[in-house]
PDB file of N, CA and C in Angstrom:
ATOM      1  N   UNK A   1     161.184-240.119  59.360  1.00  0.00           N
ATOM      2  CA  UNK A   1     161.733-238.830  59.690  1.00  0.00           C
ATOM      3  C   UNK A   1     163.115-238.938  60.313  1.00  0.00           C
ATOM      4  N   UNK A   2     163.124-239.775  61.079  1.00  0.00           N
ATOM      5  CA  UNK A   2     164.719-240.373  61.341  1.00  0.00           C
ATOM      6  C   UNK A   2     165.851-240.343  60.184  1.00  0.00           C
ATOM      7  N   UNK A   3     165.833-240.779  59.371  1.00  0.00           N
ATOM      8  CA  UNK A   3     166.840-240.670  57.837  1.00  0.00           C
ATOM      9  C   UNK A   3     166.739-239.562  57.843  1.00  0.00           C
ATOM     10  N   UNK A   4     165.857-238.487  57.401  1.00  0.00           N
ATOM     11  CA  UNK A   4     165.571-236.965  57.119  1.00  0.00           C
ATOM     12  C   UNK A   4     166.802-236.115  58.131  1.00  0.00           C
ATOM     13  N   UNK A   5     166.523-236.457  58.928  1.00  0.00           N
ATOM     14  CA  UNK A   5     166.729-235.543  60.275  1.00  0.00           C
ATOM     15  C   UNK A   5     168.558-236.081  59.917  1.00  0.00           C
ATOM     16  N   UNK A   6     168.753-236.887  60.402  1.00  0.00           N
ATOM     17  CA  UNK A   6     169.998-237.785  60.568  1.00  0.00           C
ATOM     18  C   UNK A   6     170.945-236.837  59.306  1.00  0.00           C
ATOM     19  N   UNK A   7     170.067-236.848  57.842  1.00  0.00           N
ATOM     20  CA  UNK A   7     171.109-236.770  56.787  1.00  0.00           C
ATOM     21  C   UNK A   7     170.741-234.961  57.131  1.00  0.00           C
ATOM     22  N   UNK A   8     170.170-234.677  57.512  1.00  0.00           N
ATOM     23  CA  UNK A   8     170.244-232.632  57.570  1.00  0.00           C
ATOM     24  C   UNK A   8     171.395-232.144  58.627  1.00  0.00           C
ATOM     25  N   UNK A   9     171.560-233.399  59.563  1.00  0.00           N
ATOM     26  CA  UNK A   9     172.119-233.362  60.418  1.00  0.00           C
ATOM     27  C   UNK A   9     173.716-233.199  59.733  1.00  0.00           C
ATOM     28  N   UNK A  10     174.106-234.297  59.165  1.00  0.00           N
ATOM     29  CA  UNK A  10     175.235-234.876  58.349  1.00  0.00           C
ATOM     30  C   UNK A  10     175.322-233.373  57.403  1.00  0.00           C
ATOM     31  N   UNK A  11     175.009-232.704  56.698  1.00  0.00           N
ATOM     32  CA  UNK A  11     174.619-231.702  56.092  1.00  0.00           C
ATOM     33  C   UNK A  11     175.334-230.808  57.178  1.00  0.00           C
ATOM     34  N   UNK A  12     174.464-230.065  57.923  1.00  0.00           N
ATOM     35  CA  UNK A  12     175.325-229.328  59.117  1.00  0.00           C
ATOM     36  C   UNK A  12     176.569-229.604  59.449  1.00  0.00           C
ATOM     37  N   UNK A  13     177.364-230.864  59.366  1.00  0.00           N
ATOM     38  CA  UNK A  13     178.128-231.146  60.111  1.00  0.00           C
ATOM     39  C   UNK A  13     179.625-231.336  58.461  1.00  0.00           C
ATOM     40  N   UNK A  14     179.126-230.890  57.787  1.00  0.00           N
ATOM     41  CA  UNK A  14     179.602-231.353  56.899  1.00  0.00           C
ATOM     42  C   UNK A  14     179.840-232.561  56.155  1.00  0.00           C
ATOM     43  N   UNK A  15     179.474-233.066  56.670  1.00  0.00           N
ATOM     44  CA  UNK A  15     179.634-235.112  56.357  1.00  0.00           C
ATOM     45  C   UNK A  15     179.137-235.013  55.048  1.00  0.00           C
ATOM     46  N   UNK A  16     178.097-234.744  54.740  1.00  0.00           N
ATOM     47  CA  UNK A  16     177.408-234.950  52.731  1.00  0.00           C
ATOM     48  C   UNK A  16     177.271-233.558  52.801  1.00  0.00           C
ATOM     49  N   UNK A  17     177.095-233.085  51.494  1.00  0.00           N
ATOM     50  CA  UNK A  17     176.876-231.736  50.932  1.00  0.00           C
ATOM     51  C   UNK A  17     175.753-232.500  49.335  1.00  0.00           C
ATOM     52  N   UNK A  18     174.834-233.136  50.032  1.00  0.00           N
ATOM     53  CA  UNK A  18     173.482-233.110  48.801  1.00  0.00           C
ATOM     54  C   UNK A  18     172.323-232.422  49.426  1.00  0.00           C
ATOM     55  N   UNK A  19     171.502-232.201  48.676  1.00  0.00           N
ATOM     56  CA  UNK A  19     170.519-231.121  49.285  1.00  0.00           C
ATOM     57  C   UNK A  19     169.398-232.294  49.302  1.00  0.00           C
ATOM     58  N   UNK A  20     168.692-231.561  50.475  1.00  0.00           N
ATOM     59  CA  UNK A  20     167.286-232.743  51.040  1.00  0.00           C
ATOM     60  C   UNK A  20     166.400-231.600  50.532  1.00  0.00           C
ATOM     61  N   UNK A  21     165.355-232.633  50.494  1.00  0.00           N
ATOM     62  CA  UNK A  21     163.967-231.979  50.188  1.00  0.00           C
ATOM     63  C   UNK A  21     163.195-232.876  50.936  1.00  0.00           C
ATOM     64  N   UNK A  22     161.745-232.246  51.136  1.00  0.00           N
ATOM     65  CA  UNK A  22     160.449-232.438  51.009  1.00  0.00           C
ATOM     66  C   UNK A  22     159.414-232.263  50.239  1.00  0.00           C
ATOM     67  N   UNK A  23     158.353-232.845  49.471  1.00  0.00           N
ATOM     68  CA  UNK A  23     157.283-232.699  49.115  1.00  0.00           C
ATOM     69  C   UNK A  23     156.021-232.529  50.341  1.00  0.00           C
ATOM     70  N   UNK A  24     155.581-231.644  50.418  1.00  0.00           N
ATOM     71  CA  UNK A  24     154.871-231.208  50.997  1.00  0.00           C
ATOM     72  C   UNK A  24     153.399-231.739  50.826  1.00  0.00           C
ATOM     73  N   UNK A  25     152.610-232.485  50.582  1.00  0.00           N
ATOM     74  CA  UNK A  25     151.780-232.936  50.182  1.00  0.00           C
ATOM     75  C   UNK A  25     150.461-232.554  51.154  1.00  0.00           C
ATOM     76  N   UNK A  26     149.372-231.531  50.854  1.00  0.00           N
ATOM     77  CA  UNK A  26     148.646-231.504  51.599  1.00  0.00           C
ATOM     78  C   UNK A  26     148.792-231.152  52.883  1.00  0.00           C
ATOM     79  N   UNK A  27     150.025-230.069  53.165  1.00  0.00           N
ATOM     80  CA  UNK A  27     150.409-230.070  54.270  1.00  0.00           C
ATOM     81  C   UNK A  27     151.058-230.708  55.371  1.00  0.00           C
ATOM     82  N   UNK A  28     151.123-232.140  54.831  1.00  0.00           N
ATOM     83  CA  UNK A  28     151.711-232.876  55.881  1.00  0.00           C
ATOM     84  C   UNK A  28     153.172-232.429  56.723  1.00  0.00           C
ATOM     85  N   UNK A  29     153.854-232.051  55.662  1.00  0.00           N
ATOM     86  CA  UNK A  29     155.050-231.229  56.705  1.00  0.00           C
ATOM     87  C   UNK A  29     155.558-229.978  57.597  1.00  0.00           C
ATOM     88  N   UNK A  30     153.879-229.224  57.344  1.00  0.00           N
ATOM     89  CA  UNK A  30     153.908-227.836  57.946  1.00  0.00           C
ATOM     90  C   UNK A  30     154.356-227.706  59.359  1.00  0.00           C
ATOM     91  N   UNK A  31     153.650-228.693  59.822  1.00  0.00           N
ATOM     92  CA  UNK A  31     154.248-229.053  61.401  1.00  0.00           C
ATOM     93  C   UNK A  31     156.181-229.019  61.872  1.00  0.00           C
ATOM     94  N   UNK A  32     156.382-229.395  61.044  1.00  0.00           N
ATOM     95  CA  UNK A  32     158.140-229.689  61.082  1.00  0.00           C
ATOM     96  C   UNK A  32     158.602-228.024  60.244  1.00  0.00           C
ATOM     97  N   UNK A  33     158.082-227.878  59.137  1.00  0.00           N
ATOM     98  CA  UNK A  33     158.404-226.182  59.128  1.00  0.00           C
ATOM     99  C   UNK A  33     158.705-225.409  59.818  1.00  0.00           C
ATOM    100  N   UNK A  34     157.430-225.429  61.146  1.00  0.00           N
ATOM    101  CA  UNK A  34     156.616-224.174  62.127  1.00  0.00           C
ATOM    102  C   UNK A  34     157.813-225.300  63.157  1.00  0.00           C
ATOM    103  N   UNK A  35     158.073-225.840  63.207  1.00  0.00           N
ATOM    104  CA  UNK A  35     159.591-226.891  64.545  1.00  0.00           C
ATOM    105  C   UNK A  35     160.809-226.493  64.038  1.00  0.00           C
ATOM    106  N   UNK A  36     160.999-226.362  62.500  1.00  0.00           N
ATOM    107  CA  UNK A  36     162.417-225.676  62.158  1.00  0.00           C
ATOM    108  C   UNK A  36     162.583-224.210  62.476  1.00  0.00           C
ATOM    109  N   UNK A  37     161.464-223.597  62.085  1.00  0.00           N
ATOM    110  CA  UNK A  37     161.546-222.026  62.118  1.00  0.00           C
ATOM    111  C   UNK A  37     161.403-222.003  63.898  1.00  0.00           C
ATOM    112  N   UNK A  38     161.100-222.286  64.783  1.00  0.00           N
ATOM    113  CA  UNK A  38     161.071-222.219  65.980  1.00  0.00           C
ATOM    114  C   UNK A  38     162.332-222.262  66.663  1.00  0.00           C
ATOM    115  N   UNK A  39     162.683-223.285  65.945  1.00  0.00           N
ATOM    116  CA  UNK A  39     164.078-223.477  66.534  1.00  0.00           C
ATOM    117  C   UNK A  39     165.315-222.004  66.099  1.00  0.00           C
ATOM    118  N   UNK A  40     165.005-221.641  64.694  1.00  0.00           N
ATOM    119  CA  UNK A  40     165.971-220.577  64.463  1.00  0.00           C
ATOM    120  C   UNK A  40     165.568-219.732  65.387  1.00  0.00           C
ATOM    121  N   UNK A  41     164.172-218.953  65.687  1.00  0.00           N
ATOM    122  CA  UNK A  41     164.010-218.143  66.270  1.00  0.00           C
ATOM    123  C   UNK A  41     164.512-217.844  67.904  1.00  0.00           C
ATOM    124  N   UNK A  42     164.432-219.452  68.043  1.00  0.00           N
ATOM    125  CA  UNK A  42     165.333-219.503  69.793  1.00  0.00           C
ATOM    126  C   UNK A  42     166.680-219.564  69.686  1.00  0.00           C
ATOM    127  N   UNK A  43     166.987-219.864  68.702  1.00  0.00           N
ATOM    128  CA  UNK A  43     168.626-219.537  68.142  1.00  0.00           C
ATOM    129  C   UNK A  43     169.234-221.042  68.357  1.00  0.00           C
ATOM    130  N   UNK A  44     168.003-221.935  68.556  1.00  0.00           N
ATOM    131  CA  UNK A  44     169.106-223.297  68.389  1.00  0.00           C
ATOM    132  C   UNK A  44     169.399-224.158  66.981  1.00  0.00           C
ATOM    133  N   UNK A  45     168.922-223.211  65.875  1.00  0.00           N
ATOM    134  CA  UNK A  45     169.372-223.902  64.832  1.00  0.00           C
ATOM    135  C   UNK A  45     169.677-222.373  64.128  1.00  0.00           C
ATOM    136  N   UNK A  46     170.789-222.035  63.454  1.00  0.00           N
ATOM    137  CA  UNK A  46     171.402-221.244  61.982  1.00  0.00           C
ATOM    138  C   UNK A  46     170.060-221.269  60.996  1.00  0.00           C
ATOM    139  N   UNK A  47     169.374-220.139  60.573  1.00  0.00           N
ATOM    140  CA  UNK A  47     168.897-219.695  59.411  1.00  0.00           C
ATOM    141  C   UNK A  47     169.771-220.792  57.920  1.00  0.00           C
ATOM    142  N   UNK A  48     171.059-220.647  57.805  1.00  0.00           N
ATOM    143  CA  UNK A  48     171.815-221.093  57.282  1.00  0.00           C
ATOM    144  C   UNK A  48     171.818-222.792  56.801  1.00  0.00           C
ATOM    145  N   UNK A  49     171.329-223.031  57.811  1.00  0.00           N
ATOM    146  CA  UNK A  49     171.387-224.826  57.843  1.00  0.00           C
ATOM    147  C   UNK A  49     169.746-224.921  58.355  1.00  0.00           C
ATOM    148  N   UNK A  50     169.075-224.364  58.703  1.00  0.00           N
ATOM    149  CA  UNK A  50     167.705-224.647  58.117  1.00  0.00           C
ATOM    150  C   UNK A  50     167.066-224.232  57.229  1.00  0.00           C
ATOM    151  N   UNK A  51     167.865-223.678  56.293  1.00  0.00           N
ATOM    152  CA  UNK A  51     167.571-223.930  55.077  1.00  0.00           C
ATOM    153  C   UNK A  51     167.900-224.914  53.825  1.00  0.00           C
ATOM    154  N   UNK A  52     169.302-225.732  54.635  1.00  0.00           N
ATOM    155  CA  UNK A  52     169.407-226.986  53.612  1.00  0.00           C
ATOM    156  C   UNK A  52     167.964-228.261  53.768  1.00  0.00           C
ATOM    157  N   UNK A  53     167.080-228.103  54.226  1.00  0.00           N
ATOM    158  CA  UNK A  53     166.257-228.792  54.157  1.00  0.00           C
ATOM    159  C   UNK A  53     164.775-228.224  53.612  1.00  0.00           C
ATOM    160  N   UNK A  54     164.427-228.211  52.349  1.00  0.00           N
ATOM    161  CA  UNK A  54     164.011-227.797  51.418  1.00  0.00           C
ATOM    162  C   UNK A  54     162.128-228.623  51.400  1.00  0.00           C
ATOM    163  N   UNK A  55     161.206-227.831  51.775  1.00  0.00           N
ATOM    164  CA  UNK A  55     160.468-227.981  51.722  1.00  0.00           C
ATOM    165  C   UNK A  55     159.314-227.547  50.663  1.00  0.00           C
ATOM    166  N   UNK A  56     158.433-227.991  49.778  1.00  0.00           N
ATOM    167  CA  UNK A  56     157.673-227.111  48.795  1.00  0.00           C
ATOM    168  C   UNK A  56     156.259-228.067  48.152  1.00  0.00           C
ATOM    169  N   UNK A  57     155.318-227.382  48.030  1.00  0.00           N
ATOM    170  CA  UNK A  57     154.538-228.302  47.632  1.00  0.00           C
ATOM    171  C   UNK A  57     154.341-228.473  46.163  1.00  0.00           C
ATOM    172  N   UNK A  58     155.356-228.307  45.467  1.00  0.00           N
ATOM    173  CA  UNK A  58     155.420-227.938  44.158  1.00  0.00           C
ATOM    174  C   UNK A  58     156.623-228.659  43.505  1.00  0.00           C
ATOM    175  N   UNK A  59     155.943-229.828  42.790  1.00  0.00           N
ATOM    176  CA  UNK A  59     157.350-230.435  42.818  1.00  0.00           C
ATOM    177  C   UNK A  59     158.037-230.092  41.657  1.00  0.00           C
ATOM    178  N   UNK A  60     157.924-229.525  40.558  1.00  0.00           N
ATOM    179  CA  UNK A  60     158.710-228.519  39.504  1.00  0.00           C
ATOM    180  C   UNK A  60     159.418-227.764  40.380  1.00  0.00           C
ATOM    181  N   UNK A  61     158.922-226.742  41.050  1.00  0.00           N
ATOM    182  CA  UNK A  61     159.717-226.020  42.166  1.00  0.00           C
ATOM    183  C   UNK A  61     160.783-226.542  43.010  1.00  0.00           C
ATOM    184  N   UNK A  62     160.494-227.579  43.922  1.00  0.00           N
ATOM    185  CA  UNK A  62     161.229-228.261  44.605  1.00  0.00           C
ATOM    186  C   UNK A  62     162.767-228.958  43.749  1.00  0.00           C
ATOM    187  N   UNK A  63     162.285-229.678  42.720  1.00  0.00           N
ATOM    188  CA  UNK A  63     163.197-230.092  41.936  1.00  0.00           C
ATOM    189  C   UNK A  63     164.367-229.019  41.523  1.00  0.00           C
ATOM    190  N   UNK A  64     163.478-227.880  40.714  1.00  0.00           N
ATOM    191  CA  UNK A  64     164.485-226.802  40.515  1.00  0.00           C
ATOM    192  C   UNK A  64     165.459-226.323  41.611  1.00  0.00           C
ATOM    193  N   UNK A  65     164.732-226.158  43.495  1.00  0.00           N
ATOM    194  CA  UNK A  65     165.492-225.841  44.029  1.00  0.00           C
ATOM    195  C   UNK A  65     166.745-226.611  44.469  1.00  0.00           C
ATOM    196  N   UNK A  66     166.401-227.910  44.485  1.00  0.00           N
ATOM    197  CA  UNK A  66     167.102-229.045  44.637  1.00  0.00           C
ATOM    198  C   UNK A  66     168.375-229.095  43.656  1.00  0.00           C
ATOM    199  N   UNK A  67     167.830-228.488  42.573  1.00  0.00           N
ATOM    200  CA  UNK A  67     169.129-228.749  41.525  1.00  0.00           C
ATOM    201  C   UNK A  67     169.476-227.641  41.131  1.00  0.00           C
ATOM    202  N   UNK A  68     169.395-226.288  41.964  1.00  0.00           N
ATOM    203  CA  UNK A  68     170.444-225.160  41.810  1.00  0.00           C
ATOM    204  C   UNK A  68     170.723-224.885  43.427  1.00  0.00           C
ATOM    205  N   UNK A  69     170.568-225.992  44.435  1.00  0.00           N
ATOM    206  CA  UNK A  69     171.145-225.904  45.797  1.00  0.00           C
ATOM    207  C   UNK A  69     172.213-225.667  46.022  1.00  0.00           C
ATOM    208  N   UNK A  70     172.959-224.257  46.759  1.00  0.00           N
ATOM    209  CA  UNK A  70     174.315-224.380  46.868  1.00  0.00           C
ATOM    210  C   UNK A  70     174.907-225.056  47.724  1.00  0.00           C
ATOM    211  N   UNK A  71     175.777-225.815  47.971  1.00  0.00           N
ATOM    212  CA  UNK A  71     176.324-226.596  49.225  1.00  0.00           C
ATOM    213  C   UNK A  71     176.869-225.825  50.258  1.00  0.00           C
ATOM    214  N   UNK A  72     176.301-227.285  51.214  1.00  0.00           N
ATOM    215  CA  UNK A  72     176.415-226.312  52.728  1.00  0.00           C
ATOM    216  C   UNK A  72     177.249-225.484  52.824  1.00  0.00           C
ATOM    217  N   UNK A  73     177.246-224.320  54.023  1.00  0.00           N
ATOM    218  CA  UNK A  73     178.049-223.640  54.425  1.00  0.00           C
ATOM    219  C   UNK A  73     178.928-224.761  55.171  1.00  0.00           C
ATOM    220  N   UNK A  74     180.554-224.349  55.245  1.00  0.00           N
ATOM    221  CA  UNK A  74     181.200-225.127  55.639  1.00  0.00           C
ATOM    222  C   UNK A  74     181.452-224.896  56.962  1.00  0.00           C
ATOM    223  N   UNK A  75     181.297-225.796  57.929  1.00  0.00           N
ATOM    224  CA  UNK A  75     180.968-225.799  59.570  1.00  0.00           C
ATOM    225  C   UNK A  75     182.138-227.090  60.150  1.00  0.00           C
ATOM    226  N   UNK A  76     183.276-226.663  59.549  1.00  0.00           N
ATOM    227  CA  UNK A  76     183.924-227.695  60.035  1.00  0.00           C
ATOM    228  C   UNK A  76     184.392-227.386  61.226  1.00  0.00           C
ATOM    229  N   UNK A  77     184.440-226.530  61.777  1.00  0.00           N
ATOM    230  CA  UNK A  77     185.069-226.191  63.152  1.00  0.00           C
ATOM    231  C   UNK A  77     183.778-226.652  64.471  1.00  0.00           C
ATOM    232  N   UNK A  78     182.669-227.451  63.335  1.00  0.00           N
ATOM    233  CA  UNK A  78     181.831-228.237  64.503  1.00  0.00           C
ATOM    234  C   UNK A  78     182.372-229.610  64.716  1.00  0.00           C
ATOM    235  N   UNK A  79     183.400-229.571  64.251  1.00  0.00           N
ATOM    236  CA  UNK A  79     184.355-231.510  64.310  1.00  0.00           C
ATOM    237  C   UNK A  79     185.225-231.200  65.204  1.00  0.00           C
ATOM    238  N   UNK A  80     185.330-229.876  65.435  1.00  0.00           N
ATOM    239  CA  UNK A  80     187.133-230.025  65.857  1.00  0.00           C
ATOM    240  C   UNK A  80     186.655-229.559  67.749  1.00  0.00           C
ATOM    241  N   UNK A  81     187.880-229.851  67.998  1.00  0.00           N
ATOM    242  CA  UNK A  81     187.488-229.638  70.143  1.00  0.00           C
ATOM    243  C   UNK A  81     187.641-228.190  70.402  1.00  0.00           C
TER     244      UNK A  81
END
């Protein structure tokens, strides 16, 4: 989850503009869902950029979303002082 996090991070920050996913398998990632959406709701993460991290248990689905992902919103004024 470290790589995951790190490259969504890089994503936000502008550094890469590829889209992440998850396969959802049996639920295993619902937990980190219900931790992303928590976080928008307290306002410490953008709707915007928790959504470049793409979760689905459907991997036809996932793929498709993966490969009509638009690239990040551009947040470069999170580099600058």
């Amino acid at each position: 989850l470290d790589e995951t996090f790190e490259v969504w991070t890089w994503a936000q920050l502008g550094i890469q503009a590829k889209p992440l996913g998850l396969l959802n398998v049996e639920g295993y990632f619902d937990g980190i869902r219900e931790f992303i959406d928590h976080a928008v709701a307290e306002a410490f993460v953008k709707r915007t950029h928790a959504d470049l991290l793409m979760i689905d248990t459907d991997i036809p689905a996932l793929l498709d979303r993966l490969a009509s992902a638009p690239p990040p919103p551009d947040e470069a004024k999170w580099l600058k002082p």
